[in-house]
PDB file of N, CA and C in Angstrom:
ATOM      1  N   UNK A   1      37.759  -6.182   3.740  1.00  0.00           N
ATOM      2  CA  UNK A   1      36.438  -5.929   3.201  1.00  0.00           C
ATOM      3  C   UNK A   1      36.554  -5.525   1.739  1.00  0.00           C
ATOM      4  N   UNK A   2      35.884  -5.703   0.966  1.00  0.00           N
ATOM      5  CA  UNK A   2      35.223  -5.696  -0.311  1.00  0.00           C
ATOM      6  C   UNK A   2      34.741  -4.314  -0.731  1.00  0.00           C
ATOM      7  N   UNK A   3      34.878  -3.920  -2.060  1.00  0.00           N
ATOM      8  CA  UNK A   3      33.784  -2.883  -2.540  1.00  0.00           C
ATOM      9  C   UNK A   3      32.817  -3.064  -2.233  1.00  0.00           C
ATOM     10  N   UNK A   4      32.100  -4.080  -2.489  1.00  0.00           N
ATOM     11  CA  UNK A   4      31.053  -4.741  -2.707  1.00  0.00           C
ATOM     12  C   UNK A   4      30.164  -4.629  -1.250  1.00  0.00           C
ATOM     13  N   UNK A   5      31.334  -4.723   0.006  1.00  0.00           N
ATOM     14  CA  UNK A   5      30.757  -4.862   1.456  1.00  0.00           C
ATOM     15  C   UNK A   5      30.433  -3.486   2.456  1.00  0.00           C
ATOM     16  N   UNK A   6      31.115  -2.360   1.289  1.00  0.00           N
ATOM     17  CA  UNK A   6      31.499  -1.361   1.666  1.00  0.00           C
ATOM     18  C   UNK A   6      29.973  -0.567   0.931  1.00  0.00           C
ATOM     19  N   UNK A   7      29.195  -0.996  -0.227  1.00  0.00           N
ATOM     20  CA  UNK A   7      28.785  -0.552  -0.802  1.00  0.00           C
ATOM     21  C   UNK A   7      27.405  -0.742  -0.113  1.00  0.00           C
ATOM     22  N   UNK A   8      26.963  -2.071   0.288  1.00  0.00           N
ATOM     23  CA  UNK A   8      25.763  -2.797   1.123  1.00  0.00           C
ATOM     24  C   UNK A   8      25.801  -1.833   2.498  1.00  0.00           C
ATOM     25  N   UNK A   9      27.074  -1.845   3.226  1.00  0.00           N
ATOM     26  CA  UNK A   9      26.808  -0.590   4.421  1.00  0.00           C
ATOM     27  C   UNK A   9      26.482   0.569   4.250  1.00  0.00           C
ATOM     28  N   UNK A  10      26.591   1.162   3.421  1.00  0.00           N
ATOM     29  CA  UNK A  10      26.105   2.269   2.959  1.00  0.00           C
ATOM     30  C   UNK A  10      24.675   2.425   2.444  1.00  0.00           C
ATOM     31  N   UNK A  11      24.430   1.251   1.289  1.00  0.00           N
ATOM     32  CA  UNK A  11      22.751   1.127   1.451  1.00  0.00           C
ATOM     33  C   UNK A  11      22.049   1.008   2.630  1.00  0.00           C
ATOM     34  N   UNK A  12      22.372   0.483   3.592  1.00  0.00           N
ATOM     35  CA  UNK A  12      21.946  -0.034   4.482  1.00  0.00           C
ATOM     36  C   UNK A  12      21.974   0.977   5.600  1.00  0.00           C
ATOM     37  N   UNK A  13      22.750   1.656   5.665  1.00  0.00           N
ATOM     38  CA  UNK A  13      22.532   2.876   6.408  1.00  0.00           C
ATOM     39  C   UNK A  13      22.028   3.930   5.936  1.00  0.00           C
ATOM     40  N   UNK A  14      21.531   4.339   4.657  1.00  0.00           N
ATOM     41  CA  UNK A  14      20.681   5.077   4.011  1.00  0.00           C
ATOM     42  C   UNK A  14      19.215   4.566   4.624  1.00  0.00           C
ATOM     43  N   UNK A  15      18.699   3.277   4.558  1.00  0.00           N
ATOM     44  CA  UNK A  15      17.841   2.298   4.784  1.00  0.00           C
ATOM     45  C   UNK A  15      17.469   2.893   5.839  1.00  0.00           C
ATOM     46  N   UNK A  16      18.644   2.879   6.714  1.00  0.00           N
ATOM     47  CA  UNK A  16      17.976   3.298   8.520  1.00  0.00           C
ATOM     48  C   UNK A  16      17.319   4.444   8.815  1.00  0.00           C
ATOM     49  N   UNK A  17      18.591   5.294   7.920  1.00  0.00           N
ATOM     50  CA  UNK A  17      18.163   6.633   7.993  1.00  0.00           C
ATOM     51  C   UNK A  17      16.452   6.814   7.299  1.00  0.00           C
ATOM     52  N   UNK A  18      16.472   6.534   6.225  1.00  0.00           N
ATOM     53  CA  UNK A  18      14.917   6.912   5.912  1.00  0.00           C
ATOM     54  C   UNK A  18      13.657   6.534   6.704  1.00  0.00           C
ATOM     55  N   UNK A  19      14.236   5.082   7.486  1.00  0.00           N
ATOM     56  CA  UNK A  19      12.887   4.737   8.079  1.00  0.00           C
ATOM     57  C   UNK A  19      12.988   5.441   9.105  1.00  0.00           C
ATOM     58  N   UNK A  20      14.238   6.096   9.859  1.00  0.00           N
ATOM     59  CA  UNK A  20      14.167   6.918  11.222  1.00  0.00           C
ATOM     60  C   UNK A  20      13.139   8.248  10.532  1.00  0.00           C
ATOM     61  N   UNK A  21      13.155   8.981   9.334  1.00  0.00           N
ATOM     62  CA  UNK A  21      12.477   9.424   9.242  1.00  0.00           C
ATOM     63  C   UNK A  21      11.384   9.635   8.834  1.00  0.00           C
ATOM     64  N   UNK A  22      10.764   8.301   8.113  1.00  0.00           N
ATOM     65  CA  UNK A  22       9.686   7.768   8.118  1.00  0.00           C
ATOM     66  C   UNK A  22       8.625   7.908   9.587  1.00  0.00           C
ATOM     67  N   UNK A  23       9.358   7.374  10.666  1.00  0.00           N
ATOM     68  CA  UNK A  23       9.397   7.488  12.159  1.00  0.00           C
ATOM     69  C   UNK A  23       9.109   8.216  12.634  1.00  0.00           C
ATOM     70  N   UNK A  24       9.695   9.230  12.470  1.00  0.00           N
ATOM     71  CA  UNK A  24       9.487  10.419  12.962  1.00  0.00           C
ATOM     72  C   UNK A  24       8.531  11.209  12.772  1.00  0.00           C
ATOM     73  N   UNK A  25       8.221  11.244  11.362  1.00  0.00           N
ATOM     74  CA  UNK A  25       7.414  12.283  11.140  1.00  0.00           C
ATOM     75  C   UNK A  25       6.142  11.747  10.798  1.00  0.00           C
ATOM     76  N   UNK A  26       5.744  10.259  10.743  1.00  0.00           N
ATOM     77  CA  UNK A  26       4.617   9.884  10.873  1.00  0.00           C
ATOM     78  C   UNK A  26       3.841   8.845  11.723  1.00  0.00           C
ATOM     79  N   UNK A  27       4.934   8.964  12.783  1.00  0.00           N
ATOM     80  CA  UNK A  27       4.564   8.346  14.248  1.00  0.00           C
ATOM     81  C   UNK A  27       3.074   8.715  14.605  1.00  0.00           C
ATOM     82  N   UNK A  28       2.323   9.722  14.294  1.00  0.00           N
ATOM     83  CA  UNK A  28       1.233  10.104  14.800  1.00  0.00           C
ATOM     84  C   UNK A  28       0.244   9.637  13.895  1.00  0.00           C
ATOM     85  N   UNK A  29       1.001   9.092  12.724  1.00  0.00           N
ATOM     86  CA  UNK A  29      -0.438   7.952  12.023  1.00  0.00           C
ATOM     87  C   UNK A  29       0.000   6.685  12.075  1.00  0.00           C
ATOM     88  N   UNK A  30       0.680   6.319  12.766  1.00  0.00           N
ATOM     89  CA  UNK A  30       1.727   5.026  12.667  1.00  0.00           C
ATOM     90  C   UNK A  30       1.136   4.457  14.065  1.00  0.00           C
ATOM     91  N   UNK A  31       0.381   5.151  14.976  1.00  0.00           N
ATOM     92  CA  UNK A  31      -0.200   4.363  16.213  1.00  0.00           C
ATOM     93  C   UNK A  31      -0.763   2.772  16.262  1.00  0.00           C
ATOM     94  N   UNK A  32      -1.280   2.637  15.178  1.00  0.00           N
ATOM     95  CA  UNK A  32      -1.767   1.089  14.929  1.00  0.00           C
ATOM     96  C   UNK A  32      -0.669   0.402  15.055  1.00  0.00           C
ATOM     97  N   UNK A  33       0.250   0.611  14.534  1.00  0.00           N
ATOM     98  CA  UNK A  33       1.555  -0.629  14.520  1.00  0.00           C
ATOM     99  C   UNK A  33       1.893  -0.815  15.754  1.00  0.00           C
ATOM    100  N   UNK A  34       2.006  -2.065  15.751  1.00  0.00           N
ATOM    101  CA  UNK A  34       1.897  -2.281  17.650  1.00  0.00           C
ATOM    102  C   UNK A  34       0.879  -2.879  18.491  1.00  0.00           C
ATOM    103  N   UNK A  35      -0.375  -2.561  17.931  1.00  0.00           N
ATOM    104  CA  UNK A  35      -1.744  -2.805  18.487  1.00  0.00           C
ATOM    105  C   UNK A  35      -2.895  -3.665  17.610  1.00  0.00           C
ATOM    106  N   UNK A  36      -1.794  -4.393  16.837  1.00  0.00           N
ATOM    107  CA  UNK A  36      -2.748  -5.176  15.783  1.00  0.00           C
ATOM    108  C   UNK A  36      -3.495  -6.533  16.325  1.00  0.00           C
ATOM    109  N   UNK A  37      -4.600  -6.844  15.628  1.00  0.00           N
ATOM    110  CA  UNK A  37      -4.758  -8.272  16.220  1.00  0.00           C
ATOM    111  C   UNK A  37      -4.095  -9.404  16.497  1.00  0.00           C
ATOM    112  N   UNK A  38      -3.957 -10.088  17.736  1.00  0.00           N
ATOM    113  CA  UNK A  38      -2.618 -10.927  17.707  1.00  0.00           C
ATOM    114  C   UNK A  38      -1.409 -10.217  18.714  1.00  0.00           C
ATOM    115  N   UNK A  39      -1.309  -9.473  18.806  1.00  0.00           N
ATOM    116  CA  UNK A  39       0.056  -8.763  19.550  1.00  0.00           C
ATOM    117  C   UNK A  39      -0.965  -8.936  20.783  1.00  0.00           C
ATOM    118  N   UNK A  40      -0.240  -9.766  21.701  1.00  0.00           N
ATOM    119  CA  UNK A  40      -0.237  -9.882  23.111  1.00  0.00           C
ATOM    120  C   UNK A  40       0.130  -8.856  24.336  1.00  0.00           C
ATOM    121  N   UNK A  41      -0.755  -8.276  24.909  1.00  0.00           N
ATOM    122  CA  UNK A  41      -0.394  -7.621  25.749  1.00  0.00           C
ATOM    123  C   UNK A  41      -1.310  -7.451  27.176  1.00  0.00           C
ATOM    124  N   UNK A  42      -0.395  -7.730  28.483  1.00  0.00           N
ATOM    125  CA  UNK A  42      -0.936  -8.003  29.738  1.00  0.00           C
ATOM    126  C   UNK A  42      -0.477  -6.967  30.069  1.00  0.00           C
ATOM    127  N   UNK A  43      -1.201  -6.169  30.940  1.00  0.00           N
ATOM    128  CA  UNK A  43      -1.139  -4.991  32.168  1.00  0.00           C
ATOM    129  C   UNK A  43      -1.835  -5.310  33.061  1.00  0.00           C
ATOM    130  N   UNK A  44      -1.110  -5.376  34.300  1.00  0.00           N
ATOM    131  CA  UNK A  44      -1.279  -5.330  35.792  1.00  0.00           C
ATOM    132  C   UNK A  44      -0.673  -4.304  36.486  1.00  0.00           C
ATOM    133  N   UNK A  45      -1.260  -3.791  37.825  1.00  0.00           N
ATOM    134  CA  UNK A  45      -1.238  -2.822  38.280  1.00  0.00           C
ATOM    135  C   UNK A  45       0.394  -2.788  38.659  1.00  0.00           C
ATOM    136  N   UNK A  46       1.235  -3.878  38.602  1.00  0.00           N
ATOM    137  CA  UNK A  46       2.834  -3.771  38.718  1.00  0.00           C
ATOM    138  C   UNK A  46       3.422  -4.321  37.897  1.00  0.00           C
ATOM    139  N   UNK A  47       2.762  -4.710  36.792  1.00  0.00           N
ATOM    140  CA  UNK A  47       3.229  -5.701  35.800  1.00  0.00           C
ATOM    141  C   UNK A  47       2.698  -5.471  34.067  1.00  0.00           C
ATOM    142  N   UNK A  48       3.892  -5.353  33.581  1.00  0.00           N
ATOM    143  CA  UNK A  48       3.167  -5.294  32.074  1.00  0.00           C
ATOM    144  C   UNK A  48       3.990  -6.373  31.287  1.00  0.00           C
ATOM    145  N   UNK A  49       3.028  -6.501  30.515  1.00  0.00           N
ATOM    146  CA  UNK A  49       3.683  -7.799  29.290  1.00  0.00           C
ATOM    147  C   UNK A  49       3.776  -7.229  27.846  1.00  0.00           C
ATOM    148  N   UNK A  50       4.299  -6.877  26.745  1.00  0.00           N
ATOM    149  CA  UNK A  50       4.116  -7.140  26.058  1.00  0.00           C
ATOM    150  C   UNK A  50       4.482  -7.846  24.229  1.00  0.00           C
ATOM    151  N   UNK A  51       4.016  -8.383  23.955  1.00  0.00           N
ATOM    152  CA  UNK A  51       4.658  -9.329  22.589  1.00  0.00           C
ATOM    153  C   UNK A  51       3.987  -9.304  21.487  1.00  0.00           C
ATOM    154  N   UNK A  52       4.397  -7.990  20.545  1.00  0.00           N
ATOM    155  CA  UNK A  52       3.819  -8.135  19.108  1.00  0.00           C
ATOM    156  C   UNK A  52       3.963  -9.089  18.393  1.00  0.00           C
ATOM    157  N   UNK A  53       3.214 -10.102  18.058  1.00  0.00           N
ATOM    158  CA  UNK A  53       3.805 -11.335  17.716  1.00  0.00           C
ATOM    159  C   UNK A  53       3.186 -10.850  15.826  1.00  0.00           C
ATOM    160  N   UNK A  54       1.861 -10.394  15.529  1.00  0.00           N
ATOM    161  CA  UNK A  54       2.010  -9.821  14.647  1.00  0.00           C
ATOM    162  C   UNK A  54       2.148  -8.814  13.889  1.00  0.00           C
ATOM    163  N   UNK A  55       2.514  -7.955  14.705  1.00  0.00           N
ATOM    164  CA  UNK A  55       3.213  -6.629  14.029  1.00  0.00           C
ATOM    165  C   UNK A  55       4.507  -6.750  13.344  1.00  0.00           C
ATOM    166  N   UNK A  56       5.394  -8.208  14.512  1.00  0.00           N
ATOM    167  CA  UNK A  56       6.708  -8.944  13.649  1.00  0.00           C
ATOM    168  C   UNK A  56       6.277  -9.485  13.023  1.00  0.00           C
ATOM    169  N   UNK A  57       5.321 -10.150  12.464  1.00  0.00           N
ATOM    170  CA  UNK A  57       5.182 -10.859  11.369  1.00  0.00           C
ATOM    171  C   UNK A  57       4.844 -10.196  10.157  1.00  0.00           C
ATOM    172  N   UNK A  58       3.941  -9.233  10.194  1.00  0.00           N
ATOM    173  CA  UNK A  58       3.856  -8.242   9.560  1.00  0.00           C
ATOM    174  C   UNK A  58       5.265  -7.367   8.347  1.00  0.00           C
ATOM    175  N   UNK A  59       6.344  -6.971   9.965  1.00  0.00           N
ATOM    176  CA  UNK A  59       7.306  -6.434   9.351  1.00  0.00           C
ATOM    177  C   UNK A  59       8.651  -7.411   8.773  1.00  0.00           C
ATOM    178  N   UNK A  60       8.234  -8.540   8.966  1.00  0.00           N
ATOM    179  CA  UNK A  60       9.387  -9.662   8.563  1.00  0.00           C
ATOM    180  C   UNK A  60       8.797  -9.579   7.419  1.00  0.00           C
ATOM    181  N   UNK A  61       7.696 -10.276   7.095  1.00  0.00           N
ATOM    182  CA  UNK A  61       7.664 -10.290   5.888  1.00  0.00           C
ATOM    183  C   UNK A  61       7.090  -9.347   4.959  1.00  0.00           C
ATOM    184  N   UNK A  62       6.916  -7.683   5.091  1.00  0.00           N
ATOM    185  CA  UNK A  62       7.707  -6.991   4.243  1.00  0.00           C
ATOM    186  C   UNK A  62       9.011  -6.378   4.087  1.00  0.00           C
ATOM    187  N   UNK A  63       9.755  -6.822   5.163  1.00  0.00           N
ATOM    188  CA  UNK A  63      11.333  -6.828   4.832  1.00  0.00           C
ATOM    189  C   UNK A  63      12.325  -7.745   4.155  1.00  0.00           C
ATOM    190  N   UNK A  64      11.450  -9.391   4.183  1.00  0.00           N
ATOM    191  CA  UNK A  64      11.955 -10.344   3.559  1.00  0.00           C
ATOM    192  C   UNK A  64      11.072  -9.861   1.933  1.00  0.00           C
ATOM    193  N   UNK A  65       9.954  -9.070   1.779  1.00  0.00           N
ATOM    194  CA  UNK A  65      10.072  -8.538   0.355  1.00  0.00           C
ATOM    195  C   UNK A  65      10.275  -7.705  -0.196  1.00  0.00           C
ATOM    196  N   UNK A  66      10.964  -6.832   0.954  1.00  0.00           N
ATOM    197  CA  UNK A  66      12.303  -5.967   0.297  1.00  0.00           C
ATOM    198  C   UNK A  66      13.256  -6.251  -0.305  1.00  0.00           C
ATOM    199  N   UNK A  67      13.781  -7.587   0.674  1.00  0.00           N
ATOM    200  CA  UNK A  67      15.342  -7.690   0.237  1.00  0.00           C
ATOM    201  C   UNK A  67      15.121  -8.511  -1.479  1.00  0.00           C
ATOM    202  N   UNK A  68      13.627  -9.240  -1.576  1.00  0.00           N
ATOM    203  CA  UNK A  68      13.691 -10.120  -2.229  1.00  0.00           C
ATOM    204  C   UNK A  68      13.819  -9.282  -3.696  1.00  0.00           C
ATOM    205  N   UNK A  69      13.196  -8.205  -3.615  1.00  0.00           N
ATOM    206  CA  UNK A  69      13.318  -6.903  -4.751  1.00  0.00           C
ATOM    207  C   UNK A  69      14.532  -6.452  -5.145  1.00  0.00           C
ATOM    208  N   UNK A  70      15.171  -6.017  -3.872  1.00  0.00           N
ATOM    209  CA  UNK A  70      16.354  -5.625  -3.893  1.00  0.00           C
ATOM    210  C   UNK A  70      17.655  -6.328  -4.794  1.00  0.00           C
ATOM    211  N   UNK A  71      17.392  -8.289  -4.419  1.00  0.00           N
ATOM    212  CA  UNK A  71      18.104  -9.243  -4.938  1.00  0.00           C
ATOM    213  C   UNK A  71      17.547  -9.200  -6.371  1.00  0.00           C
ATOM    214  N   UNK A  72      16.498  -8.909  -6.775  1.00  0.00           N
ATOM    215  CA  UNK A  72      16.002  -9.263  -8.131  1.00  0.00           C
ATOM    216  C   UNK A  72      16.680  -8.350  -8.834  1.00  0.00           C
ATOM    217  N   UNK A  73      16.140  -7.574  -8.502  1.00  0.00           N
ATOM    218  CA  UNK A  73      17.013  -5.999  -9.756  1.00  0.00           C
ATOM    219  C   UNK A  73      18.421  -5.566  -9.240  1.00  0.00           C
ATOM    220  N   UNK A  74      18.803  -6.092  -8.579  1.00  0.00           N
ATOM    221  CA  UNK A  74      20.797  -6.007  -8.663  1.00  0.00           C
ATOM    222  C   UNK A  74      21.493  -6.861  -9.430  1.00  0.00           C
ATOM    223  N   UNK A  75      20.630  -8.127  -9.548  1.00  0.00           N
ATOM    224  CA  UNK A  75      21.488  -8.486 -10.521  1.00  0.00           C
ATOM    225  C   UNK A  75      21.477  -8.431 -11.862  1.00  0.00           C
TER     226      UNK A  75
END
């Protein structure tokens, strides 16, 4: 491994860490995420379904314009 590879794990686990506490401490205004229009969800009395289809879409693409920031001003 690389400086370079050594340096990205470390951002990147800073990364986690902040959003765990992002998470944490504002889970109680953060209830919408999850329940947006579009996210699929079935409940039956033995059966539950469910598939945020846009809450991932949502968070893909502000993570694909994270990284895209990230790539701009590193180099």
């Amino acid at each position: 491994m690389s400086q370079a590879t050594g340096k990205y794990l470390i951002i990147i686990g800073v990364l986690v860490v902040l959003v765990g506490i992002v998470v944490y401490f504002l889970s109680d205004k953060l209830h919408w995420l999850g329940r947006l229009p579009g996210d699929i969800r079935v409940e039956r009395e033995n059966f539950r379904f469910y598939f945020p289809i846009t809450t991932m879409l949502l968070l893909s693409g502000l993570l694909n314009l994270l990284i895209w920031l990230f790539r701009k001003f590193m180099n």
